[in-house]
Protein backbone atom coordinates (compact mmCIF):
# COMPACT_ATOMS: atom_id res chain seq x y z
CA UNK A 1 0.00 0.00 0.00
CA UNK A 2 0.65 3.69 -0.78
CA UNK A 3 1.11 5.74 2.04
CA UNK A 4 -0.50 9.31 0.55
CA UNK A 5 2.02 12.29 1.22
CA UNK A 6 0.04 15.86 1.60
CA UNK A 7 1.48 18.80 3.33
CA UNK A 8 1.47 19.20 6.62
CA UNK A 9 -0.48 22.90 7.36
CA UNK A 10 0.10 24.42 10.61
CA UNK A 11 -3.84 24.43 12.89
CA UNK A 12 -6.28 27.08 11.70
CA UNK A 13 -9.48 27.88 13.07
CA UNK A 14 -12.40 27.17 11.22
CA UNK A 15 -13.14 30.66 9.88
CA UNK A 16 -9.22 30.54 7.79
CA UNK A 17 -10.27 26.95 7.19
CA UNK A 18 -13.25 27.56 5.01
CA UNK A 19 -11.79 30.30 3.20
CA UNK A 20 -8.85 29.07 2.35
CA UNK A 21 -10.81 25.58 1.13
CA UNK A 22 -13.32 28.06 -1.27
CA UNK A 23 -10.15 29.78 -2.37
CA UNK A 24 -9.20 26.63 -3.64
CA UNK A 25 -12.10 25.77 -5.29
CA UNK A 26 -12.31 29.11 -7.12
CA UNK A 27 -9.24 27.93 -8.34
CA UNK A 28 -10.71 24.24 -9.33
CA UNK A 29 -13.66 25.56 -10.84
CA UNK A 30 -11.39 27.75 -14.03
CA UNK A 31 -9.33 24.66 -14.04
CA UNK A 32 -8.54 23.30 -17.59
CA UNK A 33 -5.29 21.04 -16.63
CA UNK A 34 -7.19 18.05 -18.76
CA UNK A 35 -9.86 17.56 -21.33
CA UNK A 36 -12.62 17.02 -18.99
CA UNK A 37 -13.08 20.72 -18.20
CA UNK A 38 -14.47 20.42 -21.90
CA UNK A 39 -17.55 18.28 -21.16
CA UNK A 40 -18.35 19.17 -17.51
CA UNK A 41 -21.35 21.09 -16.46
CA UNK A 42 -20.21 21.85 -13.11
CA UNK A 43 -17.08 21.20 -10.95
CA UNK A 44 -18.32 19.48 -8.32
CA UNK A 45 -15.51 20.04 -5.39
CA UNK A 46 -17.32 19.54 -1.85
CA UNK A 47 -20.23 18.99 0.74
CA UNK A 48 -20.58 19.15 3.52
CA UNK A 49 -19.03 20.24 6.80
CA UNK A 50 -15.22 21.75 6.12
CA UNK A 51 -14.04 21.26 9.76
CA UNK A 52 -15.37 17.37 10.20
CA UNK A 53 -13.57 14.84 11.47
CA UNK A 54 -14.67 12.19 8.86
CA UNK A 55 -13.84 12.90 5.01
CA UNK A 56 -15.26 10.65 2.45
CA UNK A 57 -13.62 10.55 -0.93
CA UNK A 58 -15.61 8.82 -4.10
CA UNK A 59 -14.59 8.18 -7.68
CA UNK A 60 -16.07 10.78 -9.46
CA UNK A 61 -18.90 12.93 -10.31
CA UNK A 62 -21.71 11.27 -12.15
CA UNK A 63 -24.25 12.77 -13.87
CA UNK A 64 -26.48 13.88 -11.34
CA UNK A 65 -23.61 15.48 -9.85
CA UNK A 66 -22.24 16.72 -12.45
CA UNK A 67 -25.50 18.62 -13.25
CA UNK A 68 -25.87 19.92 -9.51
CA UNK A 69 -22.56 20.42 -8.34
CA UNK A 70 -22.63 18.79 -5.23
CA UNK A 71 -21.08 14.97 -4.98
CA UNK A 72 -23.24 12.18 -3.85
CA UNK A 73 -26.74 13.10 -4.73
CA UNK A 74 -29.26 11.09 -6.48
CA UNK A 75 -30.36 7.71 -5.73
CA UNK A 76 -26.78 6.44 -4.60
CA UNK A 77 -26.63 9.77 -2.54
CA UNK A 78 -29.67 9.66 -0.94
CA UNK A 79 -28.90 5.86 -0.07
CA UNK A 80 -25.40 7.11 1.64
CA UNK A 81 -27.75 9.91 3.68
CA UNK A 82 -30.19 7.09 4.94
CA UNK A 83 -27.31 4.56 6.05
CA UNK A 84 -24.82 7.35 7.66
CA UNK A 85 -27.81 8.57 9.45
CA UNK A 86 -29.02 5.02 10.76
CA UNK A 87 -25.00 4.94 11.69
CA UNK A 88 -25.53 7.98 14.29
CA UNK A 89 -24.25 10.43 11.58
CA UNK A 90 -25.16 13.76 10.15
CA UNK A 91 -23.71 14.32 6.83
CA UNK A 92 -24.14 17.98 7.01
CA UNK A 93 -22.15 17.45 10.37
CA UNK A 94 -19.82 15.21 10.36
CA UNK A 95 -18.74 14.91 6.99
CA UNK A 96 -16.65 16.51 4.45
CA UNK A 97 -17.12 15.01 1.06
CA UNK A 98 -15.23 15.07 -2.04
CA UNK A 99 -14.06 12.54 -4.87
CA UNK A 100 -10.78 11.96 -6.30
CA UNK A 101 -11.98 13.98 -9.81
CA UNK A 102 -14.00 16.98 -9.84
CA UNK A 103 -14.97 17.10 -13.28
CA UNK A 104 -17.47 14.28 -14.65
CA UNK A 105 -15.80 11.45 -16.86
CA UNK A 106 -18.02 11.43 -20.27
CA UNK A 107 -20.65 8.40 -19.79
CA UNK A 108 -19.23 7.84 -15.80
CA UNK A 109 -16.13 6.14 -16.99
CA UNK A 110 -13.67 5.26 -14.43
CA UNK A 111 -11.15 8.29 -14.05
CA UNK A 112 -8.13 7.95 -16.17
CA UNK A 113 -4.06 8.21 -14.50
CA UNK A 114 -3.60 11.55 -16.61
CA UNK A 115 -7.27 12.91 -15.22
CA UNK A 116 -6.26 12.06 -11.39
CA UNK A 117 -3.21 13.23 -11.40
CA UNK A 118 -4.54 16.66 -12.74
CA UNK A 119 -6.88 16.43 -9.83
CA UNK A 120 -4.71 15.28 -7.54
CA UNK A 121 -3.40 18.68 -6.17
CA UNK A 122 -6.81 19.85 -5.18
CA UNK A 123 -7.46 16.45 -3.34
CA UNK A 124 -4.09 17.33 -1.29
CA UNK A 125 -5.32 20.52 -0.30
CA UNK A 126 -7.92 19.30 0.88
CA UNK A 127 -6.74 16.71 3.12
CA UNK A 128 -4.28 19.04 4.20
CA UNK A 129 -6.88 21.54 5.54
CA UNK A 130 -9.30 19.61 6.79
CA UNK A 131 -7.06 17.26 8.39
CA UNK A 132 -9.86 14.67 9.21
CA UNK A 133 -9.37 12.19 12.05
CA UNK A 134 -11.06 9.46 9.19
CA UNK A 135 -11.13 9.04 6.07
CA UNK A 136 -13.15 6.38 4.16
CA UNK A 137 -12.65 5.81 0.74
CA UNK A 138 -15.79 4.66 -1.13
CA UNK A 139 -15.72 2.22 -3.66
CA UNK A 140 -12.76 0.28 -5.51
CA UNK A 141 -11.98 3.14 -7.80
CA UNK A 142 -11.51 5.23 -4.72
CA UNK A 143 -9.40 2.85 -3.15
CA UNK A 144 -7.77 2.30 -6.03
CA UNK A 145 -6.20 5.56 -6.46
CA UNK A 146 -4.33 5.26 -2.93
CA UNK A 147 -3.22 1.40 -2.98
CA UNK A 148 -1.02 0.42 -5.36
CA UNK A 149 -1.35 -3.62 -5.26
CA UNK A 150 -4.37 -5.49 -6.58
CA UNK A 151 -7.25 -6.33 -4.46
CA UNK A 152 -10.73 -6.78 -4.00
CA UNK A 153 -13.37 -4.73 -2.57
CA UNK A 154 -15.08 -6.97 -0.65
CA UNK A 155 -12.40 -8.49 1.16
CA UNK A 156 -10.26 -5.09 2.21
CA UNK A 157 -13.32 -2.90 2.94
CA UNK A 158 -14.00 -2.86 6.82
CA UNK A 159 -10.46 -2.68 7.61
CA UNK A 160 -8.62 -0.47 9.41
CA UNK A 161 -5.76 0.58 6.81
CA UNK A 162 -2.32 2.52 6.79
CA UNK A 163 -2.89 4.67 3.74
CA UNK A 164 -2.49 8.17 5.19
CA UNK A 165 0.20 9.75 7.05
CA UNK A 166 -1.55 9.38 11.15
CA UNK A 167 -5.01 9.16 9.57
CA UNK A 168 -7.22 5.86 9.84
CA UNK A 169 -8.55 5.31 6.86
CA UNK A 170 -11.13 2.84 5.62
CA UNK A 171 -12.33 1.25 2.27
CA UNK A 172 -16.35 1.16 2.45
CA UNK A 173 -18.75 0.19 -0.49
CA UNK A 174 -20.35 2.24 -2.79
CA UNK A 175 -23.69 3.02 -2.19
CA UNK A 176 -24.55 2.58 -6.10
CA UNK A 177 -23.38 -1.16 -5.57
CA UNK A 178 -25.17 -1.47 -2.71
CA UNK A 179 -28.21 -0.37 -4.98
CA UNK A 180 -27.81 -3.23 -6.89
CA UNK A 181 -27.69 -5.40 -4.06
CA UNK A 182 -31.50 -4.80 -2.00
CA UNK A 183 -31.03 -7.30 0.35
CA UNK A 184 -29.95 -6.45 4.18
CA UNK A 185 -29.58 -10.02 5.53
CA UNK A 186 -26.59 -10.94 7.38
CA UNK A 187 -23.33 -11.66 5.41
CA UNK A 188 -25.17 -8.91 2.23
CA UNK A 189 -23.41 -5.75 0.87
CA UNK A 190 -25.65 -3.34 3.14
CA UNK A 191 -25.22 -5.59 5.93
CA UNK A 192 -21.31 -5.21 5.97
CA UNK A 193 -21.59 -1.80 5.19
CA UNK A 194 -24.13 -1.03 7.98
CA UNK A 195 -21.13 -2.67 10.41
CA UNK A 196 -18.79 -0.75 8.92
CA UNK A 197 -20.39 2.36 9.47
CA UNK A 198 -21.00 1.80 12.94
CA UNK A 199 -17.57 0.49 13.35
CA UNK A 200 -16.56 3.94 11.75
CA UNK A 201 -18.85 5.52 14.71
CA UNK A 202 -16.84 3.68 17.48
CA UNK A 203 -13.27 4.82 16.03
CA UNK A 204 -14.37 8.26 16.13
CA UNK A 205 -15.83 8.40 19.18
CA UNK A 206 -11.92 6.62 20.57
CA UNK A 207 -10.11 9.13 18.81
CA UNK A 208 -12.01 11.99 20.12
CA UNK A 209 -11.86 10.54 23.87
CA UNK A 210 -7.88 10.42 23.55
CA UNK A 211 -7.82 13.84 22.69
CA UNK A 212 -10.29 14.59 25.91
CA UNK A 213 -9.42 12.09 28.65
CA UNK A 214 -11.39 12.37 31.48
CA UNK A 215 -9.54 13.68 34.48
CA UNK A 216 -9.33 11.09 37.43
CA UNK A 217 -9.88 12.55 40.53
């Protein structure tokens, strides 16, 4: 496995945060560094909260994203809304969410080296300024752009992973796999991914304690 370099940015308080994330994304938005900027609709750089301690990073934009501007809507995103929120979540909350392309492939196709690697700078920044106690990469063309031996999904996702540089990080799976796969019975896609979730719940809630110990008295 890869272990993903970003640089290190000193704290800033959640005001500088924000700003400095949308002056990225001014930036992203008048990028042209490949030939996707040619078919896109919309750059679609972020939801959600820019000071969370969870970041989820996808694939790409698809089309419904693509024509909003926002990642994860539609079916797949309103799936990932009902499932984080049975988890205890809020994905307003406690989630920053971003892919590893912010312009949509033409007919969704997976993300080409050239097109990530355009992207990739943006992705950096982000990491860098969010600094999320979590990430979870969703889906095997997420995972995929961070591990660099072969593997599949369903046997690395629910593990706890050295990817990033004093970050846990998780592969989960993709809510528009999980649409083709209804049922919730023990040992399905949704079931695993409804453990993972709540697995993800109970790291956070570890990491955030050792950074608040309770005092003994």
């Amino acid at each position: 496995m890869i272990t993903h370099k970003f640089e290190k940015i000193g704290e800033l308080d959640a005001e500088t945060t924000k700003q400095s994330l949308k002056e990225i994304q001014n930036v992203c938005e008048q990028c042209k560094a490949c030939d996707l900027h040619k078919t896109r609709n919309h750059v679609v750089f972020s939801d959600g909260n820019p000071t969370a301690d969870i970041m989820l990073i996808g694939e790409a934009p698809g089309a419904d994203e693509d024509a909003t501007g926002t990642p994860f809507v539609g079916r797949a995103g309103k799936l990932l809304n009902e499932m984080l929120a049975e988890a205890g979540f809020s994905r307003k909350e406690d989630f920053y969410i971003c892919n590893t392309i912010k312009c949509r492939p033409p007919q969704n196709r997976q993300p080409e080296r050239e097109e990530k690697a355009a992207c990739e700078v943006y992705l950096k920044a982000q990491i860098s300024l969010v600094k999320p106690k979590i990430i979870l990469l969703c889906g095997a063309t997420a995972a995929s752009s961070f591990i660099d031996e072969e593997f599949k999904v369903t046997q690395i996702r629910g593990k706890w992973l050295n990817i990033f540089d004093g970050i846990e990080s998780m592969v989960i799976l993709h809510p528009s796999y999980l649409l083709r796969n209804h049922s919730e019975e023990q040992g399905s896609p949704r079931w695993f991914t409804k453990r993972d979730l709540e697995n993800v719940k109970k790291k956070l809630e570890a990491l955030r304690q050792q950074e608040s110990p309770v005092t003994q008295i």
